[in-house]
C-alpha atoms as a PDB file:
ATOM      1  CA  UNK A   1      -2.984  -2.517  -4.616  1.00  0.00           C
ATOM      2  CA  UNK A   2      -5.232  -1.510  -1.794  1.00  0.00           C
ATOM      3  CA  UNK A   3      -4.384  -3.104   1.221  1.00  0.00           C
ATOM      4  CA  UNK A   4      -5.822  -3.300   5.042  1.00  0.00           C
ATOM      5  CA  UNK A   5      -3.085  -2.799   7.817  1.00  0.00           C
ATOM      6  CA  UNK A   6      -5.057  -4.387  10.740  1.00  0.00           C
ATOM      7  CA  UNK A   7      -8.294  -5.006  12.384  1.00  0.00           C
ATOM      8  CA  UNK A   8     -10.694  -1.974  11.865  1.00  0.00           C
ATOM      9  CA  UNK A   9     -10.509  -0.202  15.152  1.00  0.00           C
ATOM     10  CA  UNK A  10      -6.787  -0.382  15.063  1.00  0.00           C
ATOM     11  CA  UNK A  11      -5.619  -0.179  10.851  1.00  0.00           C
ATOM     12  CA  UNK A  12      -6.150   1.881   8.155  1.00  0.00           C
ATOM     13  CA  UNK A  13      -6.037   1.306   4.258  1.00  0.00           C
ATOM     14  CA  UNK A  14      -2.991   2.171   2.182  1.00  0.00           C
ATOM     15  CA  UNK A  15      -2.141   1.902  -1.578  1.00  0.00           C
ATOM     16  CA  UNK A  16       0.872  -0.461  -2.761  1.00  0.00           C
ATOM     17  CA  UNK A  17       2.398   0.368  -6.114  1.00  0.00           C
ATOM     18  CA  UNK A  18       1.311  -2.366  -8.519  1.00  0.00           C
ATOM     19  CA  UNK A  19       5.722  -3.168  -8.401  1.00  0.00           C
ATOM     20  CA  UNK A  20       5.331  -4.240  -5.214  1.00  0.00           C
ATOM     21  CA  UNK A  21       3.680  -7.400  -5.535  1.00  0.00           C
ATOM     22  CA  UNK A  22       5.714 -10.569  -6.152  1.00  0.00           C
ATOM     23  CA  UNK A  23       3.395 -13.227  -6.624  1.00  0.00           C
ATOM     24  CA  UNK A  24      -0.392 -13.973  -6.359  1.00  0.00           C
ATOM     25  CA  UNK A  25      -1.884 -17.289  -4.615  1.00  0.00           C
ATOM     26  CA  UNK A  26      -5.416 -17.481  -6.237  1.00  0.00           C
ATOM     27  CA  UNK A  27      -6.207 -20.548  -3.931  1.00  0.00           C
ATOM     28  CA  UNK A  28      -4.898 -18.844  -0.954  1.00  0.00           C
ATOM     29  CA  UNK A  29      -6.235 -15.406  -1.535  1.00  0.00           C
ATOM     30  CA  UNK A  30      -3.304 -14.123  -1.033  1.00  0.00           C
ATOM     31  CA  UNK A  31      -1.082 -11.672  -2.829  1.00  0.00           C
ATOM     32  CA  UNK A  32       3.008 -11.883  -1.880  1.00  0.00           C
ATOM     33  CA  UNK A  33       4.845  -8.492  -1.776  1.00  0.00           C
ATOM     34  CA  UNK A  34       8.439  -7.361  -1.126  1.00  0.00           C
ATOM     35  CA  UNK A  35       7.674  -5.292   1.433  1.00  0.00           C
ATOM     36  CA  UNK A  36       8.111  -5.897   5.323  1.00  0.00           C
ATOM     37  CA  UNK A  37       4.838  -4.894   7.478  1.00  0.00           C
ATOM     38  CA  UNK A  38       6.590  -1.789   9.179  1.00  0.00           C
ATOM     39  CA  UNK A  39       6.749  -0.434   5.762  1.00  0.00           C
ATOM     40  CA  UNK A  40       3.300  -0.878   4.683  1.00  0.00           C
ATOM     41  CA  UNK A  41       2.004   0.356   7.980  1.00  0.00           C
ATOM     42  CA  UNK A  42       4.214   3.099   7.820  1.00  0.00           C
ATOM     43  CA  UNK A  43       3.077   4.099   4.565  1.00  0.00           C
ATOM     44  CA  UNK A  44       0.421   7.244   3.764  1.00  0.00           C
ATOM     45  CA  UNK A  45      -2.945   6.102   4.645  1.00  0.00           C
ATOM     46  CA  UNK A  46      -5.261   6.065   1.652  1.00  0.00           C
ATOM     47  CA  UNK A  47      -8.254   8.396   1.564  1.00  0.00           C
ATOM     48  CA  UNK A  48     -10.658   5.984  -0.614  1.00  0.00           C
ATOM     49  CA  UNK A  49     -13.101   9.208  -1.384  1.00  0.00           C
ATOM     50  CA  UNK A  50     -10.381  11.552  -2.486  1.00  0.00           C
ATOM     51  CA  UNK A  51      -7.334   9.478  -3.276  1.00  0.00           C
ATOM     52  CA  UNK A  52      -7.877   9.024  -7.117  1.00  0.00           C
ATOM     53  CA  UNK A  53      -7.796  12.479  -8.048  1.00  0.00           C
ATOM     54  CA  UNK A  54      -5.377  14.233  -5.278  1.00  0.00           C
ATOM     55  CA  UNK A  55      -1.690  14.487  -6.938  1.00  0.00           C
ATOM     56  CA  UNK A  56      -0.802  15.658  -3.320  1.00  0.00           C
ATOM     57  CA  UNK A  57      -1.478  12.021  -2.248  1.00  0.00           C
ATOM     58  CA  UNK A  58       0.084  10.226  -5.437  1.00  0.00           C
ATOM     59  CA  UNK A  59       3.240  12.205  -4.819  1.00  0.00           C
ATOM     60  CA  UNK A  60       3.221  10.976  -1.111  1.00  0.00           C
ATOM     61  CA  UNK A  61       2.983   7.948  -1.976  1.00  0.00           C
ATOM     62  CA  UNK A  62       5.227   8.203  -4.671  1.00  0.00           C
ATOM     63  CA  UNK A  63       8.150   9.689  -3.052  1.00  0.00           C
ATOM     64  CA  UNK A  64       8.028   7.289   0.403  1.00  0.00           C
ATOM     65  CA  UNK A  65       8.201   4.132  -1.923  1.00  0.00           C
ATOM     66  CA  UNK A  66      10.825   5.402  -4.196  1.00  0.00           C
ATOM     67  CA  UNK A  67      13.529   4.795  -1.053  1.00  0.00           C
ATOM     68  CA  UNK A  68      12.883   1.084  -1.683  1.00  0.00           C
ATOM     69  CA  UNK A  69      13.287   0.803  -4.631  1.00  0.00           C
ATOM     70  CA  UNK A  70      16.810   3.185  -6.138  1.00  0.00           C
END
């Protein structure tokens, strides 16, 4: 799950493990995870042109999730 921190001068774009999410409101638009917002903001910001195919970035990603979820 891609998501946008914040407005664009002041976010960036980071990648939620598909575990994350809870539920989805299809009226709302919305999609309900069980994170808090520090977490997701504090989480590696995604590269959109290189993310896919750098295992550097999947481990990052990887490893600062894992603490939520042992």
């Amino acid at each position: 799950i891609v998501v946008d921190t914040g407005p664009w001068i002041f976010g960036k774009k980071v990648m939620l493990p598909a575990g994350t999410g809870q539920r989805v409101d299809d009226d709302d638009r919305t999609v309900y995870v069980d994170l808090t917002k520090d977490q997701i903001k504090n989480s590696p910001e995604l590269d959109e042109s290189t993310a896919t195919n750098d295992v550097d970035y999947r481990n990052s990603v990887g490893t600062y999730y894992d603490e939520f979820y042992r």
